[in-house]
PDB file of N, CA and C in Angstrom:
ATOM      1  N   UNK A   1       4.820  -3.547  -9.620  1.00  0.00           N
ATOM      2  CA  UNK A   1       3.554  -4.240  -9.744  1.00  0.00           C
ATOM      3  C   UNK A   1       3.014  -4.148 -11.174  1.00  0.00           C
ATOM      4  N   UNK A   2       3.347  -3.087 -11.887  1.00  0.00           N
ATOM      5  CA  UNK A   2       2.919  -2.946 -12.987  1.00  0.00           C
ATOM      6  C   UNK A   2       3.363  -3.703 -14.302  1.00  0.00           C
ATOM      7  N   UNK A   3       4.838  -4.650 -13.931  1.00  0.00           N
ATOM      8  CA  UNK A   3       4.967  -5.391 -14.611  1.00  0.00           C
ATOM      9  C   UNK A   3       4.416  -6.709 -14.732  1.00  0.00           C
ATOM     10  N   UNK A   4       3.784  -7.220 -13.265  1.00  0.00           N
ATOM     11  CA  UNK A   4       3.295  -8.277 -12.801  1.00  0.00           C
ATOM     12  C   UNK A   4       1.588  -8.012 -13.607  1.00  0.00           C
ATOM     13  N   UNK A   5       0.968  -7.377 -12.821  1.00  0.00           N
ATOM     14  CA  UNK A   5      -0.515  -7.267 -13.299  1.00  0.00           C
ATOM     15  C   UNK A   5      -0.304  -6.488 -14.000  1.00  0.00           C
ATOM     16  N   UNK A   6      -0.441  -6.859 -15.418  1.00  0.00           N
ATOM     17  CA  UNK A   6      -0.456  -7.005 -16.595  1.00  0.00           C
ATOM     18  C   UNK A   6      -1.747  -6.967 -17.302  1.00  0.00           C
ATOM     19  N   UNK A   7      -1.824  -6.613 -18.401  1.00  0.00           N
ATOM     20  CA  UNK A   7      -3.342  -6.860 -19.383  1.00  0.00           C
ATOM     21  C   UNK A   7      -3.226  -7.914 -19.900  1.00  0.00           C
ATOM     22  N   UNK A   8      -4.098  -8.949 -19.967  1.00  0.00           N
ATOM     23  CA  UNK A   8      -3.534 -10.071 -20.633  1.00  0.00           C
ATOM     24  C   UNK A   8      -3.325 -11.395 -19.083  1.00  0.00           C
ATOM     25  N   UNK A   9      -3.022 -10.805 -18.272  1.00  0.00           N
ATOM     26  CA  UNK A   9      -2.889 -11.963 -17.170  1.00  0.00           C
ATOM     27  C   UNK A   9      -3.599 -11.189 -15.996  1.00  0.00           C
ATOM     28  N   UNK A  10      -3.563 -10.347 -15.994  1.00  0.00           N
ATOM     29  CA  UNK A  10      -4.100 -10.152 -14.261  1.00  0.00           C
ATOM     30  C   UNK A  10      -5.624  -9.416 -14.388  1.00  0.00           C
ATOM     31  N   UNK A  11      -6.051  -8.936 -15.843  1.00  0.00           N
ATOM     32  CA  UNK A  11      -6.830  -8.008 -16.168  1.00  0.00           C
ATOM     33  C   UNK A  11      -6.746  -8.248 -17.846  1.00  0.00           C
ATOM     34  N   UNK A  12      -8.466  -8.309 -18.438  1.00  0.00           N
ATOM     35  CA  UNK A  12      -8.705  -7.931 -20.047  1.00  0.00           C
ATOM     36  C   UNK A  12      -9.709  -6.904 -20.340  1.00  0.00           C
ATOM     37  N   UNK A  13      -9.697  -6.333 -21.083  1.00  0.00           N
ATOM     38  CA  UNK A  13     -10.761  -5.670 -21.590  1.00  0.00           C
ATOM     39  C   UNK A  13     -10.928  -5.847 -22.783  1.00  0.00           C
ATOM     40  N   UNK A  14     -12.572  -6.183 -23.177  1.00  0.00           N
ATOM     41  CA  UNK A  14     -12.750  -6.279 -24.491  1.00  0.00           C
ATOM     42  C   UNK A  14     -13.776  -5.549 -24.271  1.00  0.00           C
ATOM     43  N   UNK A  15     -15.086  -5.342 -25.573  1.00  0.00           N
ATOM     44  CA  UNK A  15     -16.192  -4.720 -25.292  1.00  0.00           C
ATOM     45  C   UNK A  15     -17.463  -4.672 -24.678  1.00  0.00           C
ATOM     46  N   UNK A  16     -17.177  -5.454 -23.795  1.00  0.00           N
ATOM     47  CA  UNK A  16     -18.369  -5.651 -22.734  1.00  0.00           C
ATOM     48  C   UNK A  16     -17.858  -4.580 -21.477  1.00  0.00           C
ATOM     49  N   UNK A  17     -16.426  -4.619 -21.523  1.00  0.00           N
ATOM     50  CA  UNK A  17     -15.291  -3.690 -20.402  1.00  0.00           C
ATOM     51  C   UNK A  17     -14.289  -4.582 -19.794  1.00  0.00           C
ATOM     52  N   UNK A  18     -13.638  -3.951 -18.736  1.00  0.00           N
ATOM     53  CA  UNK A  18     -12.742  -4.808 -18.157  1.00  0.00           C
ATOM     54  C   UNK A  18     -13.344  -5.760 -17.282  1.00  0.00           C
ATOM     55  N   UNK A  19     -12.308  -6.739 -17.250  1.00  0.00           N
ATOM     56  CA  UNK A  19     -12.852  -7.551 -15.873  1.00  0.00           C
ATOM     57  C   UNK A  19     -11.636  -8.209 -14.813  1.00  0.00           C
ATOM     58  N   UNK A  20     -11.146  -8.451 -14.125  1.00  0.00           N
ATOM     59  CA  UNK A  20      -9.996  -9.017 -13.404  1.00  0.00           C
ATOM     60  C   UNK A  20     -10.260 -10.358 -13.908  1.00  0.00           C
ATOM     61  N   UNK A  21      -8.770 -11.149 -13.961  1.00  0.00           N
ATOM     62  CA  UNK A  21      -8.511 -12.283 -14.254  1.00  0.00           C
ATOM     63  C   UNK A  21      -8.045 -13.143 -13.103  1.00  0.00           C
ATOM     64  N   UNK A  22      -7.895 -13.022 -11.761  1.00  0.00           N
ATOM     65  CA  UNK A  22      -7.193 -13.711 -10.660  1.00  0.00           C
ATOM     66  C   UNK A  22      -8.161 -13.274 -10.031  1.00  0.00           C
ATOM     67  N   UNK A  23      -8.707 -14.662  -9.746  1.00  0.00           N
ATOM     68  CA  UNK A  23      -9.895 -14.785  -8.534  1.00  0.00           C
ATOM     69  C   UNK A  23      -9.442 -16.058  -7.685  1.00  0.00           C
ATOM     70  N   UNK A  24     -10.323 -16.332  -6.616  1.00  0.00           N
ATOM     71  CA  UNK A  24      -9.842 -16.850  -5.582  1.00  0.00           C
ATOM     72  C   UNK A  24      -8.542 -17.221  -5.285  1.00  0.00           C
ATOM     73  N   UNK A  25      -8.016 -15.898  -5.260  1.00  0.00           N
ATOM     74  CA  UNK A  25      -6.691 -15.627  -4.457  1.00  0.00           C
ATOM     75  C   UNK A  25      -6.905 -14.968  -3.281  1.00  0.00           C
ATOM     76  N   UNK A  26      -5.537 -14.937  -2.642  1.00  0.00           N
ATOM     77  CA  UNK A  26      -5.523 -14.069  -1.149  1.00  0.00           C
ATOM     78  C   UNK A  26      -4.039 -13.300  -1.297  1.00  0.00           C
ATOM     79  N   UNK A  27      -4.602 -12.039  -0.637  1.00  0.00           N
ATOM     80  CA  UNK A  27      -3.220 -11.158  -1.010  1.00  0.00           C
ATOM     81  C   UNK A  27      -2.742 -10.737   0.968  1.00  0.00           C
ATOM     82  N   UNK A  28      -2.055 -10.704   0.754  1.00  0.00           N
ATOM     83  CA  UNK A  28      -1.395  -9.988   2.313  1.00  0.00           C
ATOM     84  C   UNK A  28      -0.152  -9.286   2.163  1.00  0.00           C
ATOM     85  N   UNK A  29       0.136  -8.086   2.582  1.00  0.00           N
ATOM     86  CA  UNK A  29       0.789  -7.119   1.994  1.00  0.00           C
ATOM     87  C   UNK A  29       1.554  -6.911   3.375  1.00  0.00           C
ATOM     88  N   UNK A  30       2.685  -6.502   3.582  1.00  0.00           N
ATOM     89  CA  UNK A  30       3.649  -5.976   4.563  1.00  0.00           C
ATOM     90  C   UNK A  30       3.866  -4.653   4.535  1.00  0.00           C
ATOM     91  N   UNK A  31       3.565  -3.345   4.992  1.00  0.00           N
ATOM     92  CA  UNK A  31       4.112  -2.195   4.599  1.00  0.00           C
ATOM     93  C   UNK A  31       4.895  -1.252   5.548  1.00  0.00           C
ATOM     94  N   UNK A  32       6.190  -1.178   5.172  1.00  0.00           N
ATOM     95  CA  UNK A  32       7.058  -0.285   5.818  1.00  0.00           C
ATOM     96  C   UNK A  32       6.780   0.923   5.265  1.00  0.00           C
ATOM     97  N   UNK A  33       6.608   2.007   6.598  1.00  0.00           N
ATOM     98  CA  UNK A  33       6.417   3.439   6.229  1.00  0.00           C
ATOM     99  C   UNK A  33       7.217   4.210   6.839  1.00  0.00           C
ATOM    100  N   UNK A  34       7.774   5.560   6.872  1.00  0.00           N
ATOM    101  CA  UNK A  34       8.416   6.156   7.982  1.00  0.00           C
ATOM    102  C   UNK A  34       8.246   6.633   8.748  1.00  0.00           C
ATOM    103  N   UNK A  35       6.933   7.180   8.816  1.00  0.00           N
ATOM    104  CA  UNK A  35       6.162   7.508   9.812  1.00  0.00           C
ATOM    105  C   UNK A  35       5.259   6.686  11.030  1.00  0.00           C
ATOM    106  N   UNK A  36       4.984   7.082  11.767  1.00  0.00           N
ATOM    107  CA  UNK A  36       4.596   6.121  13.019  1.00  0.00           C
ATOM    108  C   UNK A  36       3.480   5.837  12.454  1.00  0.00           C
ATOM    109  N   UNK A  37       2.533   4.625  12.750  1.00  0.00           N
ATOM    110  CA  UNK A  37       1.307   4.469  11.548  1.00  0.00           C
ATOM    111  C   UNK A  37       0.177   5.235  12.212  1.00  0.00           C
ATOM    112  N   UNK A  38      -0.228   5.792  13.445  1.00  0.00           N
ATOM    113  CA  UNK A  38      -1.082   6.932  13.934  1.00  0.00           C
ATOM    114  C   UNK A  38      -0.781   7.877  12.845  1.00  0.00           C
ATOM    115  N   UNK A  39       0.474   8.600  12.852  1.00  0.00           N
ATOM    116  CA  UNK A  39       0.498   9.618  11.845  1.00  0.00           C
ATOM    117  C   UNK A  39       0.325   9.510  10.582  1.00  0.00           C
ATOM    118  N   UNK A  40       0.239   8.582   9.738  1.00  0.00           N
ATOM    119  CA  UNK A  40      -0.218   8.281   9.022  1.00  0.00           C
ATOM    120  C   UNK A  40      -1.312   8.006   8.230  1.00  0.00           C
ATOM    121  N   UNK A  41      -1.988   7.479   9.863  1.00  0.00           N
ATOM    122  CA  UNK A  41      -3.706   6.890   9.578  1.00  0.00           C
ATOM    123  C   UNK A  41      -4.432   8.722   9.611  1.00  0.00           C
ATOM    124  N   UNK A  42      -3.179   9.656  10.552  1.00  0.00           N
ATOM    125  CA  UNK A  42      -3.763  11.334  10.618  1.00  0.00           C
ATOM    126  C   UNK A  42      -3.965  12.102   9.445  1.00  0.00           C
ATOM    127  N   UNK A  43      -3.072  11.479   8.615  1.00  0.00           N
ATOM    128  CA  UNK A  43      -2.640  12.138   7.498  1.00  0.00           C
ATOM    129  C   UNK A  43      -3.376  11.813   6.218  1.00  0.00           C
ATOM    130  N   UNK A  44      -4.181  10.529   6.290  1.00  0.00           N
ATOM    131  CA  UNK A  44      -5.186   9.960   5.507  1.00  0.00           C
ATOM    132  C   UNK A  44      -4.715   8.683   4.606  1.00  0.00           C
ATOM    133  N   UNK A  45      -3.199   8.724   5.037  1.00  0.00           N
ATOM    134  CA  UNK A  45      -2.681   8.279   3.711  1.00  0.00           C
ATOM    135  C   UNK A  45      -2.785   6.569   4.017  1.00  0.00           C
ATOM    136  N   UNK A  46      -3.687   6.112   4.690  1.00  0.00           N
ATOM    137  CA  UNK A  46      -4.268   4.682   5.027  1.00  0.00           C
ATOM    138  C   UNK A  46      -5.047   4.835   4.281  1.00  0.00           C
ATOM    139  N   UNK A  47      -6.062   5.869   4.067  1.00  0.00           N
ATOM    140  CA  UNK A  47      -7.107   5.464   3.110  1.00  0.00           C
ATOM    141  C   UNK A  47      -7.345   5.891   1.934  1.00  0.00           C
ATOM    142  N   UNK A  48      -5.910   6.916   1.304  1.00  0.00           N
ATOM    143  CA  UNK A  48      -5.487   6.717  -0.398  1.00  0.00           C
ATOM    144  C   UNK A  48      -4.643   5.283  -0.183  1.00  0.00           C
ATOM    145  N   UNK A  49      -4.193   4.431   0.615  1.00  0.00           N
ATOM    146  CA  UNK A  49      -3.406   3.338  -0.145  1.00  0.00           C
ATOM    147  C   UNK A  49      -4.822   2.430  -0.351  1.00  0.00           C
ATOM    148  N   UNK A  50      -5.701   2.544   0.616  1.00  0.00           N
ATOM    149  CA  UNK A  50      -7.381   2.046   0.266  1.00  0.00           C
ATOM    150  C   UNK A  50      -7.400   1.702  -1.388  1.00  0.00           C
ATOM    151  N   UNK A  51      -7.467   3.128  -1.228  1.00  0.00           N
ATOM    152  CA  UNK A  51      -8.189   3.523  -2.622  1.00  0.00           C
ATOM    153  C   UNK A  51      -7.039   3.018  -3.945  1.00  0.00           C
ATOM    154  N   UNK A  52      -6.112   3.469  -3.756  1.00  0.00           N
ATOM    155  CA  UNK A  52      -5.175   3.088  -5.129  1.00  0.00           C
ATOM    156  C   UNK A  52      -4.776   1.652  -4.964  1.00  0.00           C
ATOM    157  N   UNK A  53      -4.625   1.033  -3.818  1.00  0.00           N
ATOM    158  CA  UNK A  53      -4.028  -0.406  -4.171  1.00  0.00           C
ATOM    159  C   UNK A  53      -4.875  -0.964  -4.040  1.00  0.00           C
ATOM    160  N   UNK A  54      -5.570  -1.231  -2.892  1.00  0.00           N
ATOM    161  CA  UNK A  54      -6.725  -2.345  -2.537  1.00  0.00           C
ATOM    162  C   UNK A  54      -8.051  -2.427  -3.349  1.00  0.00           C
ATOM    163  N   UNK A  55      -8.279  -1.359  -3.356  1.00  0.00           N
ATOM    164  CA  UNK A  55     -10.206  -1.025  -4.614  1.00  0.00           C
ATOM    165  C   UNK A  55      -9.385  -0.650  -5.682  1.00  0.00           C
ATOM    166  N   UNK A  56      -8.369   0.349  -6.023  1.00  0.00           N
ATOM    167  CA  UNK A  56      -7.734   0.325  -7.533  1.00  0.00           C
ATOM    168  C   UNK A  56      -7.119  -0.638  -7.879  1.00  0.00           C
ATOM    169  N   UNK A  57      -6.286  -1.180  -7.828  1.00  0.00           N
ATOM    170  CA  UNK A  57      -5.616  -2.158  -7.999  1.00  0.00           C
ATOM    171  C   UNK A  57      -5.861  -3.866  -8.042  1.00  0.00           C
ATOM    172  N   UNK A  58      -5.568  -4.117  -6.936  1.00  0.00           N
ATOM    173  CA  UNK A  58      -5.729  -5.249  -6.783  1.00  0.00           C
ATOM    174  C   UNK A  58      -7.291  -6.050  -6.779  1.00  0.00           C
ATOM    175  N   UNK A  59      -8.163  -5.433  -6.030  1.00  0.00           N
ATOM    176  CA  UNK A  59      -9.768  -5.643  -6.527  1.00  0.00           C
ATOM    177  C   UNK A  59     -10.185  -5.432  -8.208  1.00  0.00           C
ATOM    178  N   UNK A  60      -9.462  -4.500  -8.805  1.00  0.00           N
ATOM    179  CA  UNK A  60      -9.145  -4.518 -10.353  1.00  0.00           C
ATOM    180  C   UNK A  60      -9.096  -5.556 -10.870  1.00  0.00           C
ATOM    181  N   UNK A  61      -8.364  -6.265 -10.610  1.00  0.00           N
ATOM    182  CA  UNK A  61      -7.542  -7.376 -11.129  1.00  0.00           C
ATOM    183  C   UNK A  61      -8.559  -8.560 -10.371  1.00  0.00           C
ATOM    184  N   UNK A  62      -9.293  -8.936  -9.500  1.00  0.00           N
ATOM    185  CA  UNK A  62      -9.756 -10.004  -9.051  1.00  0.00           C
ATOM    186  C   UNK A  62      -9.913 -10.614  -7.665  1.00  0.00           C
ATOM    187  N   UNK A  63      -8.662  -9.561  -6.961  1.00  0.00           N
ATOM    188  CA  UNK A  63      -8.015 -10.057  -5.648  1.00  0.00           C
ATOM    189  C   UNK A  63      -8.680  -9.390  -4.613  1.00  0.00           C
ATOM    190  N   UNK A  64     -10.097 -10.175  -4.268  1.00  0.00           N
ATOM    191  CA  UNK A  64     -11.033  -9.537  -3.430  1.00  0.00           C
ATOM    192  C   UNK A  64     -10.444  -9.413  -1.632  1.00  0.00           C
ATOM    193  N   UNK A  65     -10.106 -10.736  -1.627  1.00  0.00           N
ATOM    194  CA  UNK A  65      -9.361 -11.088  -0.054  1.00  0.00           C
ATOM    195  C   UNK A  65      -7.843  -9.869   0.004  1.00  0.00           C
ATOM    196  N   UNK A  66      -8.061  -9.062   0.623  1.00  0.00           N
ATOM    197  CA  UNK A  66      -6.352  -8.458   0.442  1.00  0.00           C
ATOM    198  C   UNK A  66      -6.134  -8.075   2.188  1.00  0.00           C
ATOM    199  N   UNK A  67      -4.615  -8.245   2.620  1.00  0.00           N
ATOM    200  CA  UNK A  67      -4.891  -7.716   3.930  1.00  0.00           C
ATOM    201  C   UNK A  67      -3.781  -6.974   3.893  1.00  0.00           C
ATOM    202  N   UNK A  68      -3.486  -6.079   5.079  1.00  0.00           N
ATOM    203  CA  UNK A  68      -2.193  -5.624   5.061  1.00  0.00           C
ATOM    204  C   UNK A  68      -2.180  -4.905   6.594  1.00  0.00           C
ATOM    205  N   UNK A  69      -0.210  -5.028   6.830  1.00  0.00           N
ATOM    206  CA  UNK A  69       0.136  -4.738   7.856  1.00  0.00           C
ATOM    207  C   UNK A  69       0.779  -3.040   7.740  1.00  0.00           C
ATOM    208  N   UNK A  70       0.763  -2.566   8.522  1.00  0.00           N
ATOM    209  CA  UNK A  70       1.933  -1.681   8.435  1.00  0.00           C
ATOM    210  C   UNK A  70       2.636  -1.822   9.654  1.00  0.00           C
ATOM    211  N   UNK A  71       4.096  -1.270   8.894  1.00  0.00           N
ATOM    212  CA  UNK A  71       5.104  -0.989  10.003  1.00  0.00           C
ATOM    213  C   UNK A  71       6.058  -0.313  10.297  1.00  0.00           C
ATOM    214  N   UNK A  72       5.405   0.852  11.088  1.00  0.00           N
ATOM    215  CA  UNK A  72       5.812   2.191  10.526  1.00  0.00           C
ATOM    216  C   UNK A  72       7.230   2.698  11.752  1.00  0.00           C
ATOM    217  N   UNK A  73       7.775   3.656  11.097  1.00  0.00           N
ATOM    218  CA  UNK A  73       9.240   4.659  11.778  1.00  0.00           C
ATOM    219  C   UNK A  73      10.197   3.867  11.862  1.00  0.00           C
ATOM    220  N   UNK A  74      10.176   2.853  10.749  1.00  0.00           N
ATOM    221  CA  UNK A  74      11.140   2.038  10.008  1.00  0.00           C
ATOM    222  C   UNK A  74      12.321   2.404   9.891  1.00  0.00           C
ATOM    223  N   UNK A  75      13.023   3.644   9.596  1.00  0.00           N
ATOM    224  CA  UNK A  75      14.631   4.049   9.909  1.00  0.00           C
ATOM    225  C   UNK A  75      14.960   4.326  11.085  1.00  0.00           C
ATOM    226  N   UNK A  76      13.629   4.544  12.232  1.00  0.00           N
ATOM    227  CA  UNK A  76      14.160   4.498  13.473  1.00  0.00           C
ATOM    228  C   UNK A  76      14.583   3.249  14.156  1.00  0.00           C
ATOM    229  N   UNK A  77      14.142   2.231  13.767  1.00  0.00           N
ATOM    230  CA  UNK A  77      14.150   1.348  14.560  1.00  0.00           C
ATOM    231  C   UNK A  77      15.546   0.209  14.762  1.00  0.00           C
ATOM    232  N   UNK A  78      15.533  -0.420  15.577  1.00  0.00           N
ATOM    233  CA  UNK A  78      17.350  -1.152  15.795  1.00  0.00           C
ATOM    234  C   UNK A  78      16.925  -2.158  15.754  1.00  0.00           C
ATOM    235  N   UNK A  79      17.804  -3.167  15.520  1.00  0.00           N
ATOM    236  CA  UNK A  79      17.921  -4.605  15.494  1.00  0.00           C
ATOM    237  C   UNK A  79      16.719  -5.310  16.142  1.00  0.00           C
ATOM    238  N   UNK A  80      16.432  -5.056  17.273  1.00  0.00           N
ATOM    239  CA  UNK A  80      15.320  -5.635  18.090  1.00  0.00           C
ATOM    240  C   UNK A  80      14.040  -5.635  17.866  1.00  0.00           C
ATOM    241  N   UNK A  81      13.747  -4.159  17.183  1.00  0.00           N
ATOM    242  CA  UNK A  81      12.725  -3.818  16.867  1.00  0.00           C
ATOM    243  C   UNK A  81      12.359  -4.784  15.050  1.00  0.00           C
ATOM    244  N   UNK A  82      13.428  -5.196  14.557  1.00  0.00           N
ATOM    245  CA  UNK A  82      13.410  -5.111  13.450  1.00  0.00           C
ATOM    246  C   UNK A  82      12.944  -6.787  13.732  1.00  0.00           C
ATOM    247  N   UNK A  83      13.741  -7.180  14.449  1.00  0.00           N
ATOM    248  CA  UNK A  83      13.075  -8.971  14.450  1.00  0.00           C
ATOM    249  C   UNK A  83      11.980  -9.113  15.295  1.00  0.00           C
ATOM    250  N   UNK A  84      11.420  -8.235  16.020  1.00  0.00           N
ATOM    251  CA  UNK A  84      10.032  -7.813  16.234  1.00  0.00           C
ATOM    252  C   UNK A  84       9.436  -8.163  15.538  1.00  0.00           C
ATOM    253  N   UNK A  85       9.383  -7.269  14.260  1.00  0.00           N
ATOM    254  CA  UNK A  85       8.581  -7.255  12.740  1.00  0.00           C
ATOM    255  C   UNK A  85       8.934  -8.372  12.660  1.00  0.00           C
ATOM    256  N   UNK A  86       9.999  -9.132  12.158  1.00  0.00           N
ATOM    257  CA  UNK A  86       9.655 -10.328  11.557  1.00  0.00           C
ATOM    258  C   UNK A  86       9.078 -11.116  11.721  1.00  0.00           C
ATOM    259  N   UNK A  87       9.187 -11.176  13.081  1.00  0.00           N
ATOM    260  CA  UNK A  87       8.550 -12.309  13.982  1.00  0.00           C
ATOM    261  C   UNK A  87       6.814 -12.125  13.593  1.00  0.00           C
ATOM    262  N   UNK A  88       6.575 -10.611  13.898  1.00  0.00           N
ATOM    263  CA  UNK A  88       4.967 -10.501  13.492  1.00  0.00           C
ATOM    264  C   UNK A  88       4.637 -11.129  12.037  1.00  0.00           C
ATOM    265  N   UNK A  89       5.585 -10.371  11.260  1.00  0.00           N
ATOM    266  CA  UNK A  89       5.178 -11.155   9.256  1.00  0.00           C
ATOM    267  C   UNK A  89       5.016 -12.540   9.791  1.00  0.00           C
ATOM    268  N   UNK A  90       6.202 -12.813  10.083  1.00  0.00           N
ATOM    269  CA  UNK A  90       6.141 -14.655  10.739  1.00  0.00           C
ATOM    270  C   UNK A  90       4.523 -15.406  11.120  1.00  0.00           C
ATOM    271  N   UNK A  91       4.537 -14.816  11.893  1.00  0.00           N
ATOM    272  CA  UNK A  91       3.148 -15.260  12.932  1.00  0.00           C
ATOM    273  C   UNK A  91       1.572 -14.558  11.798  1.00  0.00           C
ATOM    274  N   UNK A  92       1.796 -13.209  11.194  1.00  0.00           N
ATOM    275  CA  UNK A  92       0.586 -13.177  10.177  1.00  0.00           C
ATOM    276  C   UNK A  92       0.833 -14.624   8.976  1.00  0.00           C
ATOM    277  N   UNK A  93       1.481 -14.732   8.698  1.00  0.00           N
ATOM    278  CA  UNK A  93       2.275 -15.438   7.374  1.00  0.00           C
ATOM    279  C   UNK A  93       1.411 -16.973   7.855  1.00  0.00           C
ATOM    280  N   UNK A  94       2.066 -17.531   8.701  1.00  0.00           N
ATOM    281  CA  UNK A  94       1.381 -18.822   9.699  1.00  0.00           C
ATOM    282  C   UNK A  94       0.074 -18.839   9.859  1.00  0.00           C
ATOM    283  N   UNK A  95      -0.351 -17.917  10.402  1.00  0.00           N
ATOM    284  CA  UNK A  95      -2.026 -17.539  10.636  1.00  0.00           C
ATOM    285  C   UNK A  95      -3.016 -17.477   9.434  1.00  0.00           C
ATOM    286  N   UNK A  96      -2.394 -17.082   8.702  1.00  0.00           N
ATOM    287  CA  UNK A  96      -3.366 -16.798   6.875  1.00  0.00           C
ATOM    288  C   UNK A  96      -3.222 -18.057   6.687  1.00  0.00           C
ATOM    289  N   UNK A  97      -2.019 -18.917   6.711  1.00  0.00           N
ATOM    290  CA  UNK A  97      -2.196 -20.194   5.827  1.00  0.00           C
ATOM    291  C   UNK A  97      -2.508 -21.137   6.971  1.00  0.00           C
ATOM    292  N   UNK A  98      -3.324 -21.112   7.862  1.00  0.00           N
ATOM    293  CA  UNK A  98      -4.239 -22.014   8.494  1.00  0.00           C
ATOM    294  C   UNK A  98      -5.628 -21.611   8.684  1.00  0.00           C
ATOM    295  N   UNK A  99      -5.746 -20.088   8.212  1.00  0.00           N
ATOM    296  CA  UNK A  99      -6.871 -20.036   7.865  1.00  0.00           C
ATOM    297  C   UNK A  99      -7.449 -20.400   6.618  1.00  0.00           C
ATOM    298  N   UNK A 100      -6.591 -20.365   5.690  1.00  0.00           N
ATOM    299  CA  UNK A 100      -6.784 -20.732   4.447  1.00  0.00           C
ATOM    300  C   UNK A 100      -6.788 -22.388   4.154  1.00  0.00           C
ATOM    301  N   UNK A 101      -6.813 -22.810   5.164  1.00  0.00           N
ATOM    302  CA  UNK A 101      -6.893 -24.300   4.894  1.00  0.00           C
ATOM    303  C   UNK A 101      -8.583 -24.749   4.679  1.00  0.00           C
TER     304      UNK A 101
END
């Protein structure tokens, strides 16, 4: 990501301070974790990715709309489970861009 949002395109600072450069965009994020996402959400680490991607990051840069999935115990899972997921990205993927109409 750090090659993408960039200073200069995604973000400037001059002396007034920074400001994000990409506004009315929409972000939607997919995230495979290895852990089941209960244990995860136990562990807090839903709300450092909060903090470093969504309010650090990407709200940084401009990208107020951001959503994201998780989809977690990802090396456990078999074939079935796996076009499961897709099918869900599928159906979020479809759903954003008719809301976004």
């Amino acid at each position: 990501m750090d090659r993408v949002l960039t200073h200069g395109f995604a973000y400037k600072t001059d002396e007034t301070g920074t400001v994000g450069l990409i506004h009315n965009k929409r972000m939607q994020q997919f995230i495979t974790i290895g852990n089941n996402e209960q244990e995860y959400q136990k562990l807090g680490f839903d709300k450092s990715l909060n903090d470093c991607l969504i309010n650090g990051l990407f709200n940084y840069c401009g990208i107020m709309d951001v959503r994201h999935q998780f989809f977690g115990d990802i090396h456990l899972i078999d074939e079935q489970a796996r076009l499961a997921i897709l099918e869900r990205v599928e159906h979020i993927t479809e759903q954003n861009l008719v809301d976004n109409e």
